[in-house]
Protein backbone atom coordinates (compact mmCIF):
# COMPACT_ATOMS: atom_id res chain seq x y z
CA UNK A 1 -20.40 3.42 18.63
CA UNK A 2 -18.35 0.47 18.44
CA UNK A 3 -15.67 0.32 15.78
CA UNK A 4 -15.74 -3.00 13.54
CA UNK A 5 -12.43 -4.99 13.78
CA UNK A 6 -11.20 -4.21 9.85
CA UNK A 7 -11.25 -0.60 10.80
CA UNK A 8 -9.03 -0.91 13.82
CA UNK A 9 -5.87 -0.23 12.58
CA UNK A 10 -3.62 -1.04 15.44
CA UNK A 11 -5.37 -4.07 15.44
CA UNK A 12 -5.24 -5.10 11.86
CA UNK A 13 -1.66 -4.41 11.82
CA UNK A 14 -1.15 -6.53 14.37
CA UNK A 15 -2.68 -9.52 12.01
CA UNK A 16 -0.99 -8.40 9.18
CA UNK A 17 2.48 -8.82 10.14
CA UNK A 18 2.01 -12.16 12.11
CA UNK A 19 0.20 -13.39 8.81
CA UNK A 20 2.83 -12.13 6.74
CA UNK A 21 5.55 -12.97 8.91
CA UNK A 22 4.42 -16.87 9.35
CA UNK A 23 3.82 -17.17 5.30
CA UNK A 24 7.42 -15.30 4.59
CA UNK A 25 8.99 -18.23 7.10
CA UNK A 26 6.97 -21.15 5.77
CA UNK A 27 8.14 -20.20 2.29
CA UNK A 28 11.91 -19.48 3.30
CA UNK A 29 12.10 -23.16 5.19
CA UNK A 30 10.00 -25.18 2.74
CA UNK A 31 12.70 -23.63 -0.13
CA UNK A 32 15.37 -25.45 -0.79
CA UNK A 33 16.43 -23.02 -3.65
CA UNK A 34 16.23 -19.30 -3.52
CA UNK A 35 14.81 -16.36 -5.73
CA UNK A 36 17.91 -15.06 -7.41
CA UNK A 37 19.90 -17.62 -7.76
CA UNK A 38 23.90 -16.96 -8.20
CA UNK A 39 23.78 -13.41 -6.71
CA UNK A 40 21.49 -14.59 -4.03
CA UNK A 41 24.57 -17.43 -3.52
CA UNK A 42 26.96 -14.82 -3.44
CA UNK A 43 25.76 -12.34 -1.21
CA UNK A 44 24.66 -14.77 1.21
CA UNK A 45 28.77 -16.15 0.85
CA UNK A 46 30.26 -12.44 0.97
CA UNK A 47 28.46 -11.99 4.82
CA UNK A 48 29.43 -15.67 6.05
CA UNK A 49 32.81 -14.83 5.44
CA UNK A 50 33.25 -11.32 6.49
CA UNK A 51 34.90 -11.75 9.50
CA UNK A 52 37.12 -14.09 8.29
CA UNK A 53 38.00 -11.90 5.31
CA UNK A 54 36.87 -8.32 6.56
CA UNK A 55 37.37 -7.05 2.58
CA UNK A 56 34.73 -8.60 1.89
CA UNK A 57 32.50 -5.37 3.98
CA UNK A 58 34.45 -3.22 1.55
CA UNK A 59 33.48 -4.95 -1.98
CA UNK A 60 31.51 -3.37 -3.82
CA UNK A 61 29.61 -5.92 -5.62
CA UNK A 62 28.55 -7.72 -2.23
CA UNK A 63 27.55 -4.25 -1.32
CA UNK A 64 29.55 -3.54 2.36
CA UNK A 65 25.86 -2.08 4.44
CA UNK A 66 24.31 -5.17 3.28
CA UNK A 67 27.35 -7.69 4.04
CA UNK A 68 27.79 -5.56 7.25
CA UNK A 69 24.10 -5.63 8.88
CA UNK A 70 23.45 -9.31 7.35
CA UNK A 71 27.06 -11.03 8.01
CA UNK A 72 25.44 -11.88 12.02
CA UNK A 73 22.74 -13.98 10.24
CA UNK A 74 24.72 -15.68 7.88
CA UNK A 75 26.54 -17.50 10.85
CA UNK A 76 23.69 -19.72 10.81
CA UNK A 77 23.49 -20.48 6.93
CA UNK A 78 21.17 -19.47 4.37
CA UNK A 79 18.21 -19.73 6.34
CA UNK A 80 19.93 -17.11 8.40
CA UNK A 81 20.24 -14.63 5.60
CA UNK A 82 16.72 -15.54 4.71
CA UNK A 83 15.41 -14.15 7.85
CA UNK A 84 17.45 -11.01 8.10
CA UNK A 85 15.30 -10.35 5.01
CA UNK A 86 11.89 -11.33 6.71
CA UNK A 87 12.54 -9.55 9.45
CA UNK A 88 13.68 -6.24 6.91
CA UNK A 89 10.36 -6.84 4.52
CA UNK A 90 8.08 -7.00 7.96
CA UNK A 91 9.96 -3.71 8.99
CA UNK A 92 9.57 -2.14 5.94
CA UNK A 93 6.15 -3.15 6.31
CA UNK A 94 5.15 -1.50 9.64
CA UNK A 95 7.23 1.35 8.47
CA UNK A 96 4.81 1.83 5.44
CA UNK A 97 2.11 1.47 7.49
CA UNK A 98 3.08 4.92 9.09
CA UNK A 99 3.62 6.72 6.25
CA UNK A 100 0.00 5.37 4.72
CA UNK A 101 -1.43 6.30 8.26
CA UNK A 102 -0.80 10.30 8.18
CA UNK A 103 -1.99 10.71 4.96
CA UNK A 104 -5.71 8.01 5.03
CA UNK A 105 -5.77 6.76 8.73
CA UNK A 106 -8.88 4.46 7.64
CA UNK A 107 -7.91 1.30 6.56
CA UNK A 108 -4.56 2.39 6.92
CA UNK A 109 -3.30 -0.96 7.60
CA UNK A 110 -4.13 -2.42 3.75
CA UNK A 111 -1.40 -0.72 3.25
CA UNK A 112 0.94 -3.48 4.03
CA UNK A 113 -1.18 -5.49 1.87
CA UNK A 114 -0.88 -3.57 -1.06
CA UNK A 115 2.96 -3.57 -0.17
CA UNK A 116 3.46 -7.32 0.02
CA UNK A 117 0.53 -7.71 -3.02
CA UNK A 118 3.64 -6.31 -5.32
CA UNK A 119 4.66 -9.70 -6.77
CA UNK A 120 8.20 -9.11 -7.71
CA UNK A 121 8.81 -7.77 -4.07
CA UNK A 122 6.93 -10.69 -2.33
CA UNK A 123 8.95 -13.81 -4.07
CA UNK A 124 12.54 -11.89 -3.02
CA UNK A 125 11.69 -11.32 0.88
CA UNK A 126 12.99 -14.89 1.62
CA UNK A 127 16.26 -14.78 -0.89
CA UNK A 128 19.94 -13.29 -0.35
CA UNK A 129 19.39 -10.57 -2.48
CA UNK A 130 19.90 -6.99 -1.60
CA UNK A 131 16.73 -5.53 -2.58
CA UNK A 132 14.61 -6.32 0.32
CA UNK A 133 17.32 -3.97 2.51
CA UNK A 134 17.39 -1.37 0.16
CA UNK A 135 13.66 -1.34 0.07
CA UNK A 136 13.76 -0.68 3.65
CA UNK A 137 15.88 2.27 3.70
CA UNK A 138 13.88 3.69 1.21
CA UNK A 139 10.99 3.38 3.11
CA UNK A 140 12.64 4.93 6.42
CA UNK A 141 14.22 7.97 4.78
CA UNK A 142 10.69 8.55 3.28
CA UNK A 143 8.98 8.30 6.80
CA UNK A 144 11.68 10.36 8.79
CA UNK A 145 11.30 13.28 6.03
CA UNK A 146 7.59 13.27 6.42
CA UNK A 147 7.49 13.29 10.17
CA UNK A 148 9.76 16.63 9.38
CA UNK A 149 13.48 14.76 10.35
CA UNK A 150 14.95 15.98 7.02
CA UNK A 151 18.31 15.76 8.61
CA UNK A 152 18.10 11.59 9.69
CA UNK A 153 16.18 10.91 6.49
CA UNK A 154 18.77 12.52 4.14
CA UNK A 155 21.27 10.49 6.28
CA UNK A 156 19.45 7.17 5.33
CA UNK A 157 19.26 7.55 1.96
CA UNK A 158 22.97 8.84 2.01
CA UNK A 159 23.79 4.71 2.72
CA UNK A 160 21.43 3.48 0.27
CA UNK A 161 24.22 3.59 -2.84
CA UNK A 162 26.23 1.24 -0.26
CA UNK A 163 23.15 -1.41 -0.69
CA UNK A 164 22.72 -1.15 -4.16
CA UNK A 165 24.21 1.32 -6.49
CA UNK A 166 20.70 2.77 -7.52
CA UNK A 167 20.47 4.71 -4.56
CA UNK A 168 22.27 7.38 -6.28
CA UNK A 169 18.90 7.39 -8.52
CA UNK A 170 16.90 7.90 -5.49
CA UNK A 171 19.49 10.82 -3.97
CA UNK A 172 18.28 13.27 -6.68
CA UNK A 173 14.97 13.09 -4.97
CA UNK A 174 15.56 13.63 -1.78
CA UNK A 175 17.33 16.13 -2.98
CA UNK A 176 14.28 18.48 -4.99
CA UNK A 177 12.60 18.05 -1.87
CA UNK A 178 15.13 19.76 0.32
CA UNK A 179 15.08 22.59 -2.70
CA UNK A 180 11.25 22.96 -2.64
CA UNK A 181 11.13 23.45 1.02
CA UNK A 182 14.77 25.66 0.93
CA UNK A 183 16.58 23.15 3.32
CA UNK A 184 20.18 23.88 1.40
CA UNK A 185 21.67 23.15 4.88
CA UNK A 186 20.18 19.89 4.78
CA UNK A 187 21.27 18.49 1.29
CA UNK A 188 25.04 17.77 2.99
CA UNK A 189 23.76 14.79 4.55
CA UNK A 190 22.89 13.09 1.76
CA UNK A 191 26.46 12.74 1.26
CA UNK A 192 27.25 11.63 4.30
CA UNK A 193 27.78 7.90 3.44
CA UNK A 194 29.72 8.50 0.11
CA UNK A 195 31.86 10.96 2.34
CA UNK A 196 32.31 7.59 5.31
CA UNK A 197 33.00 5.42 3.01
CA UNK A 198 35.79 7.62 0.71
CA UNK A 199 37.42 8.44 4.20
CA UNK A 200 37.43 4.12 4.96
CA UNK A 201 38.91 3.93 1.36
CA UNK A 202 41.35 5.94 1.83
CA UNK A 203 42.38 5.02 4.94
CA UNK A 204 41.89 0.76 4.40
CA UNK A 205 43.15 1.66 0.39
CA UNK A 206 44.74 4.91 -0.03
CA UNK A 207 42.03 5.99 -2.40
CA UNK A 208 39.94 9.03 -1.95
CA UNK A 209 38.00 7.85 -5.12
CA UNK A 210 37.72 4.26 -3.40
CA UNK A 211 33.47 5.27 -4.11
CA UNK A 212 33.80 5.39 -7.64
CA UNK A 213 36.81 3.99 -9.27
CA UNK A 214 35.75 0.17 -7.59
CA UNK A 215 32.13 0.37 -8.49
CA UNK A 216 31.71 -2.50 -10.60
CA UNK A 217 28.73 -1.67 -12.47
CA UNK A 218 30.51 1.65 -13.65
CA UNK A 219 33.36 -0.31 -14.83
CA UNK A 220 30.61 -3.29 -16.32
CA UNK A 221 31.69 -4.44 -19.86
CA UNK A 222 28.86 -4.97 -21.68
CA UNK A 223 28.69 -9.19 -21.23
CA UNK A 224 24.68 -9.26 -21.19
CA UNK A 225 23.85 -7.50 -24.37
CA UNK A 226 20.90 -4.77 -24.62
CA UNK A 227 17.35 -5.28 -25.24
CA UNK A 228 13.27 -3.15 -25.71
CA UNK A 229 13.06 0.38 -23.78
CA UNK A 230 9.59 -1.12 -22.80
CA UNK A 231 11.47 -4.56 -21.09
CA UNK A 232 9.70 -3.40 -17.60
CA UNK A 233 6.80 -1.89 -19.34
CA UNK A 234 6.13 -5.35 -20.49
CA UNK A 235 6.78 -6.97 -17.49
CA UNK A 236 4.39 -4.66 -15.19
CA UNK A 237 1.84 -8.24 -14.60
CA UNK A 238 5.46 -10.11 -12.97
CA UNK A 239 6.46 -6.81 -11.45
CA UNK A 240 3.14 -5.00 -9.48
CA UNK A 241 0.62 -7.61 -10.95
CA UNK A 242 -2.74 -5.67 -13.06
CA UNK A 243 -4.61 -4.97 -10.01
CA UNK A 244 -1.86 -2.66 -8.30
CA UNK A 245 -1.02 -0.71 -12.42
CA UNK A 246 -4.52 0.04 -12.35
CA UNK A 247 -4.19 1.93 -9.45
CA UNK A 248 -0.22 3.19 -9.87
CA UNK A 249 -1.62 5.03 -13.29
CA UNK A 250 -4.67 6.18 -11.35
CA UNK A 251 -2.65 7.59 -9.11
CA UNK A 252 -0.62 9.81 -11.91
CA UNK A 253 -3.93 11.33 -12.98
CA UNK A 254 -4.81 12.26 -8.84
CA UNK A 255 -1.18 13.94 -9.03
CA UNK A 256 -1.75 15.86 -12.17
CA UNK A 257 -5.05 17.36 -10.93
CA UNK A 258 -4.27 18.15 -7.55
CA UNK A 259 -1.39 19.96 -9.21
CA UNK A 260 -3.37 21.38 -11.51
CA UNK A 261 -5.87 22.72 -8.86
CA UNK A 262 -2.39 24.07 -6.75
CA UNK A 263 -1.54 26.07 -10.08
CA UNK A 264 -4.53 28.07 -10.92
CA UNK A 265 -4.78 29.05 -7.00
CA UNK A 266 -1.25 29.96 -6.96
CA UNK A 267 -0.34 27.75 -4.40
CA UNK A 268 1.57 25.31 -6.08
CA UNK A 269 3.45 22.53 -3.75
CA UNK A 270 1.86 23.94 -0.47
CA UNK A 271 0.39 20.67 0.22
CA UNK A 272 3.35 18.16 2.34
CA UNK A 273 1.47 15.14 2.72
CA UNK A 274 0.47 15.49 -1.61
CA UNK A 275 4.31 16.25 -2.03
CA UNK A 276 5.18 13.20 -0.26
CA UNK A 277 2.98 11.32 -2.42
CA UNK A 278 3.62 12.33 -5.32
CA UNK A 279 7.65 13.58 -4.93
CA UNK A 280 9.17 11.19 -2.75
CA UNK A 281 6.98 7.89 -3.07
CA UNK A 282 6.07 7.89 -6.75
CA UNK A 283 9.00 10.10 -7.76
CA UNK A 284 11.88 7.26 -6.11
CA UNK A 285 9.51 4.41 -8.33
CA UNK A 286 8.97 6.50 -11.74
CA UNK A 287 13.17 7.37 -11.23
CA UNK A 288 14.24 3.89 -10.85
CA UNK A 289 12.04 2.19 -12.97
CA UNK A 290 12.92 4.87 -16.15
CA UNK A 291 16.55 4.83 -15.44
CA UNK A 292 16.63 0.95 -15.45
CA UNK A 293 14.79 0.88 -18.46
CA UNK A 294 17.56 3.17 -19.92
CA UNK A 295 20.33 1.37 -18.90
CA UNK A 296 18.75 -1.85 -20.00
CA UNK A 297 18.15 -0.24 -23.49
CA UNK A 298 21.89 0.96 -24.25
CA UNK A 299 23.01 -1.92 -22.65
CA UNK A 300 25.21 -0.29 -19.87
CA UNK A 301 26.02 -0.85 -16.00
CA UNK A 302 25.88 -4.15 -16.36
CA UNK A 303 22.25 -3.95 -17.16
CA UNK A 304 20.96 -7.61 -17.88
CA UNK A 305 17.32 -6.38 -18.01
CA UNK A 306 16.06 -8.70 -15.11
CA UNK A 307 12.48 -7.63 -13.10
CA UNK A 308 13.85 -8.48 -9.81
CA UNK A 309 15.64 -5.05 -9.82
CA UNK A 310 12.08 -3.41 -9.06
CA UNK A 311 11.83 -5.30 -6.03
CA UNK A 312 14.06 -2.50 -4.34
CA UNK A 313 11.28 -0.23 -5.40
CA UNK A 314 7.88 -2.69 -4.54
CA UNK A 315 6.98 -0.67 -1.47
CA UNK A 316 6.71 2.63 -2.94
CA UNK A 317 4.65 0.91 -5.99
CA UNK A 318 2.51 -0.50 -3.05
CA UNK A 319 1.79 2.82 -1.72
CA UNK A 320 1.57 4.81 -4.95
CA UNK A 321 -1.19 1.97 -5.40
CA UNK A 322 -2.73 2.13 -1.79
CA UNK A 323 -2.93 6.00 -2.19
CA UNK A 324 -5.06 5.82 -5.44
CA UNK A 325 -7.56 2.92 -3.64
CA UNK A 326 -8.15 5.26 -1.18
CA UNK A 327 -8.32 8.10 -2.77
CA UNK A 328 -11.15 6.09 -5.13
CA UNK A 329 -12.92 5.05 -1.66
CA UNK A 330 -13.74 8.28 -0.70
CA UNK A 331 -15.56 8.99 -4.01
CA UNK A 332 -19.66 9.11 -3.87
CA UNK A 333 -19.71 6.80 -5.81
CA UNK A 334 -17.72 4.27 -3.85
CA UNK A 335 -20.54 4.58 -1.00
CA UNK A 336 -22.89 1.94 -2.99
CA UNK A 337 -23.27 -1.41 -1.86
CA UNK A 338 -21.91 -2.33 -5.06
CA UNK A 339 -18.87 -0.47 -5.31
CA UNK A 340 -18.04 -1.74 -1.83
CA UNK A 341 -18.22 -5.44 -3.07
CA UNK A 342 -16.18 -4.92 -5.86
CA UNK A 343 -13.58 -3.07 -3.40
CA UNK A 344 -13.63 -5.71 -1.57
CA UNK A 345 -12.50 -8.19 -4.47
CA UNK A 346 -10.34 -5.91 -5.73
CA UNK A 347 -8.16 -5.88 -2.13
CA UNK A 348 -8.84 -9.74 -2.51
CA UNK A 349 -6.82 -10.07 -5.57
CA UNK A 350 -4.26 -7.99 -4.84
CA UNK A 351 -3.89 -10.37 -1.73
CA UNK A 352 -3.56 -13.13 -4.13
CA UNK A 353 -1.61 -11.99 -6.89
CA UNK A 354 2.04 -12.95 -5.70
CA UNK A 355 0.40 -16.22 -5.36
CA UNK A 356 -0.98 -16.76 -8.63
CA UNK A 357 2.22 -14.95 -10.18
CA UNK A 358 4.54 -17.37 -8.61
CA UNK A 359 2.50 -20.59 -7.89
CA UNK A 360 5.55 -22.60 -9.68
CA UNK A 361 7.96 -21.04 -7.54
CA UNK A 362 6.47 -20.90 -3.87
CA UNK A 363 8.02 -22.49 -2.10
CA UNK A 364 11.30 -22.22 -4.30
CA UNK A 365 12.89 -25.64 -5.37
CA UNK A 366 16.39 -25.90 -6.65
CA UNK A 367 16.81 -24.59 -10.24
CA UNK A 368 17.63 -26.59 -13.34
CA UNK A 369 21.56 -24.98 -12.91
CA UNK A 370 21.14 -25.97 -8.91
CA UNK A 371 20.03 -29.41 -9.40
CA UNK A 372 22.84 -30.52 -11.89
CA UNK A 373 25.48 -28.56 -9.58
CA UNK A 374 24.31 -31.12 -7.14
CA UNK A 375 24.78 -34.19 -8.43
CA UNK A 376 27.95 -33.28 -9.51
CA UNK A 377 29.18 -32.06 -5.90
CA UNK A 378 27.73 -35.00 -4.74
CA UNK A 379 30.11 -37.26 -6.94
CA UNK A 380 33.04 -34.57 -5.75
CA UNK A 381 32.13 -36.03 -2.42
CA UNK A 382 31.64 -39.68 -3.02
CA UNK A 383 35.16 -39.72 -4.74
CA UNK A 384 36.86 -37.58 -1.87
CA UNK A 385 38.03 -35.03 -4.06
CA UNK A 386 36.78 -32.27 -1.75
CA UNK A 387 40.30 -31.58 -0.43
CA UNK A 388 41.44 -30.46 -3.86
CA UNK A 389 41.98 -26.79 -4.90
CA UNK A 390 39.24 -25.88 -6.81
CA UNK A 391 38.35 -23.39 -9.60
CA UNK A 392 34.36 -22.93 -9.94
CA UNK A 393 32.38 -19.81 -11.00
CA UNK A 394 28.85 -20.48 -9.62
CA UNK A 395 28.83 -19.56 -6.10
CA UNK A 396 26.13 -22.28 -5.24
CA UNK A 397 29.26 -25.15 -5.40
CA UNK A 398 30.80 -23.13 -2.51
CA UNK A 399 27.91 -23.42 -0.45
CA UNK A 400 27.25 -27.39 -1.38
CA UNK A 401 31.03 -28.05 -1.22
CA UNK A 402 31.26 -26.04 2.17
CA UNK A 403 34.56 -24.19 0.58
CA UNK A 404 35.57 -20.66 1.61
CA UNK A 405 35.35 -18.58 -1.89
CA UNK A 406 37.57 -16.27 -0.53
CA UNK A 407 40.25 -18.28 0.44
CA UNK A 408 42.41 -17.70 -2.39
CA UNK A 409 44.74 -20.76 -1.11
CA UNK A 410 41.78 -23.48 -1.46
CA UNK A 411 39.99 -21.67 -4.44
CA UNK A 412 39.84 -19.53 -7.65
CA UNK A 413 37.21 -18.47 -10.33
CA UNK A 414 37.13 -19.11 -13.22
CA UNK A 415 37.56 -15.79 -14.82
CA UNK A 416 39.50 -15.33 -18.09
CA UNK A 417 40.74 -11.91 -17.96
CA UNK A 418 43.18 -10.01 -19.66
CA UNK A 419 43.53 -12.50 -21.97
CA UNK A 420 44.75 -14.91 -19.52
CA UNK A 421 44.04 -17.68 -16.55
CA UNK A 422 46.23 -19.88 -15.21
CA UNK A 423 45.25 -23.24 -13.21
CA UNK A 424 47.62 -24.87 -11.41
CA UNK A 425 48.19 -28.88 -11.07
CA UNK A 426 45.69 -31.79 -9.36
CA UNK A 427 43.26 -28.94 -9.19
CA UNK A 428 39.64 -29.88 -9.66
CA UNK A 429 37.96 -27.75 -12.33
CA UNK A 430 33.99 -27.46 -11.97
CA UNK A 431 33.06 -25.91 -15.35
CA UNK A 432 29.57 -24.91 -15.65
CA UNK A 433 27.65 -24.04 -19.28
CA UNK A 434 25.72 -20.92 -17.57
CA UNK A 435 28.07 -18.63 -15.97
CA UNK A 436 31.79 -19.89 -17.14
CA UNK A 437 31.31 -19.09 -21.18
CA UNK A 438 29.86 -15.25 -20.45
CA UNK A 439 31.04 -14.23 -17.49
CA UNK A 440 33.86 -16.17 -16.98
CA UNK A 441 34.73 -15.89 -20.87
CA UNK A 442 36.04 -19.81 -20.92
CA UNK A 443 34.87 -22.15 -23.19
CA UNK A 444 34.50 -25.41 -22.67
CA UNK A 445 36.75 -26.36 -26.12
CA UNK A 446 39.74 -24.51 -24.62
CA UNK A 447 39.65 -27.43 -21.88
CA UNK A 448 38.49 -30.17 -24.00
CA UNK A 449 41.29 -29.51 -26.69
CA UNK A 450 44.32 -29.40 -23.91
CA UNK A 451 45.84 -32.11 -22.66
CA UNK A 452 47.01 -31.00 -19.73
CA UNK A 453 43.19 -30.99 -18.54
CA UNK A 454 41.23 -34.90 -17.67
CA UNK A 455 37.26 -34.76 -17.98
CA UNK A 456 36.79 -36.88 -14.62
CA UNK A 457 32.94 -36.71 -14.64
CA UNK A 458 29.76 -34.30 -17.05
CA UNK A 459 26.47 -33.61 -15.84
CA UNK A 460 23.68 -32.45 -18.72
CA UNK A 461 20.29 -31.54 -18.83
CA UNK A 462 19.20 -31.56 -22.37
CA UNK A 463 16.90 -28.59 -22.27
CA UNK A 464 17.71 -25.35 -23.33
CA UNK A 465 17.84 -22.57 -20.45
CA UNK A 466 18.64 -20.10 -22.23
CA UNK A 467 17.22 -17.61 -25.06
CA UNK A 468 20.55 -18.60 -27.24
CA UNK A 469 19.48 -22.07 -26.94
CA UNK A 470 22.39 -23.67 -24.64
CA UNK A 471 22.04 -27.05 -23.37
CA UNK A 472 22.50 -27.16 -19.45
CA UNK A 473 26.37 -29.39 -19.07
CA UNK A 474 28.32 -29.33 -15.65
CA UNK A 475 32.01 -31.03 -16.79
CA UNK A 476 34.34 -31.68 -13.83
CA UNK A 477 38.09 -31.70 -14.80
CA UNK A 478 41.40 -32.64 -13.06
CA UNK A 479 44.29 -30.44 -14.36
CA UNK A 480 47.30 -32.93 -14.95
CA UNK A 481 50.00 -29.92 -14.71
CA UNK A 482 50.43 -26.29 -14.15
CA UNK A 483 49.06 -24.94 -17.47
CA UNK A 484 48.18 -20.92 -18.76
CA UNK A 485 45.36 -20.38 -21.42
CA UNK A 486 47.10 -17.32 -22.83
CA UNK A 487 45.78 -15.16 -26.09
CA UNK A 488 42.86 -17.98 -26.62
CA UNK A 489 40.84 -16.74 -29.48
């Protein structure tokens, strides 16, 4: 009998990705701003300039596997960046694909739909942010330990920490799995990139503890405040859209009665493939998502309570998801015509949802912040001031200004610290009302009530950005001598 074309899976797959992979490059060139903004600046700066300053694949903000693996595709510019993270969402993709095939091989290929339906994940594929990588990882060390490669998969995950600093979340994981199936041997190698990089610490550094003593998020004073255990809970529409939580609480009912069932026959946890599911897959999403809304809640790690976090996480919500559709598909009931239509729409609108979730965005224009940093780079340039030292904090002025953040001889952020910052004379100050007041801790009174600083040029945008009600300013000084803000209060 011949097989209809949605049920050939090689085939479908095929589709998918060239879809996906034309609608993730139309939005990335058609955006002239980027999901993420600042970070997505700065992580797209740290790789550009990693050869050029090779710390910069040790810092621990920029996260050195990212800078490392992306730093090739940042020779071209953003857009290069951009698609190293295409080409690591279609990956991740295929790569779900696989796992979804072993355990429902029909229709196994809606899999990567329910993957790139997750909203969140979706609108960060063509960004600089980290997430999209990290996703990836996740997804391989997931696949190699269910194709029974324990040893590679433990080995994966064992980098993850080095592409965002939640993969220690996702370690302990990894890690009951090795203990269910009595791999002790195993559990080394999820150590093995902590161990690499301690050795390059202490080698580049002198600092066995290089790991743990630079990680900025567990040195993070508490800048952003704390806010509701339930900031996630509430966001579930922006972060996996209704459709997919339908499904990703189905699927915590399927886990408690097939464990349930494994209990009163005394065979608890003999099923892999139901382990996988419900272990590694929803296990690395319930783990990250809790511990997120934790740290958000106490206000620690630098927690600042954003949603685009759970991107890192969007393909294991997609299969948690994907895994309760099927597993509702091969009910009776699901046989009637009716059922079938309504399974239809349902895959329809879980298609659609990053779409109708981010219609404003897609494709990504240049943010209120971006558009004022603009013009006033633009009047840097028209006065032919760009030869100037410069202090900034957003990274986006490095990028319009074409300046080398790193180059501590043409630049310096503006970063009061320790109670001090010194600028030094006929520097060009580009003082921004977004980042320089929190996390640069400067006020714009200190400048405007020293003498020793000239307002040259301001740049404001009368409506409030934020939740405290700040009005949007860009104010361009020229420092008329050496000066120290010292003690400020």
């Amino acid at each position: 009998m011949h097989q209809p074309w949605w049920e050939r899976n090689s085939l479908m797959v095929k589709i998918c990705l060239a879809f996906y992979a034309l609608a993730f490059l139309a939005c990335a060139w058609f955006s002239i701003g980027t999901y993420g903004g600042g970070d997505s600046w700065m992580h797209y700066l740290f790789a550009k300039f990693a050869y050029k300053h090779p710390d910069n694949l040790m810092d621990q903000w920029g996260k050195p596997v990212f800078t490392l693996l992306a730093s090739p595709w940042a020779q071209f510019g953003f857009m290069g960046v951009k698609v190293f993270n295409i080409i690591c969402a279609l990956l991740t993709g295929y790569i779900s694909y696989l796992i979804a095939k072993a355990h429902y091989s029909k229709y196994a290929w809606l899999s990567i739909v329910f993957v790139f339906g997750v909203p969140i994940y979706f609108v960060c594929v063509f960004s600089g942010l980290t997430e999209i990588l990290f996703a990836l990882f996740l997804v391989a060390g997931i696949y190699l330990y269910q194709i029974n490669k324990p040893q590679w998969a433990f080995i994966i995950v064992s980098f993850m920490p080095f592409i965002r600093s939640e993969g220690f979340l996702i370690m302990p994981v990894f890690i009951l799995m090795a203990l269910h199936y009595r791999q002790f041997k195993s559990i080394g190698f999820l150590f093995f990139g902590t161990l690499l990089f301690s050795v390059i610490g202490f080698i580049v550094y002198n600092n066995w503890k290089w790991v743990f003593s630079t990680n900025p998020y567990l040195m993070a004073v508490n800048v952003y405040g704390k806010g509701s255990l339930f900031q996630f809970v509430g966001a579930n529409e922006s972060i996996a859209g209704l459709p997919q939580v339908m499904m990703v609480l189905l699927s915590i009912l399927i886990f408690v009665m097939a464990y349930s069932k494994q209990v009163k026959s005394n065979n608890f946890g003999s099923d892999h493939l139901l382990n996988i599911r419900a272990v590694l897959i929803f296990g690395s999403f319930a783990s990250y998502f809790v511990a997120h809304s934790i740290f958000w809640r106490l206000g620690i790690f630098g927690s600042l309570g954003l949603i685009r976090v759970m991107a890192g996480i969007g393909p294991v919500i997609g299969l948690s998801s994907f895994f309760a559709f099927q597993w509702a598909l091969e009910l009776k009931l699901a046989q009637k015509t009716w059922a079938k239509v309504l399974a239809v729409l349902f895959i329809i609108a879980v298609f659609f949802i990053p779409l109708k979730q981010n219609r404003h965005d897609i494709p990504y224009k240049l943010s209120d912040l971006e558009q004022a940093q603009y013009q006033s780079c633009q009047w840097v340039k028209e006065n032919n001031l760009q030869n100037n030292f410069f202090y900034f904090f957003d990274p986006f002025v490095a990028h319009l200004l074409n300046l080398d953040k790193f180059d501590s001889e043409k630049t310096s952020s503006i970063l009061y610290i320790n109670n001090s910052i010194t600028f030094r004379k006929d520097a060009i100050i580009i003082w921004d009302s977004q980042f320089c007041p929190q996390e640069g801790q400067l006020p714009k009174r200190w400048l405007d009530e020293n003498e020793n600083f000239l307002l040259l040029h301001q740049v404001r945008n009368d409506r409030n950005f934020s939740s405290r009600g700040d009005t949007l300013e860009i104010r361009i000084y020229k420092t008329l001598n050496d000066v120290e803000l010292k003690n400020m209060k």
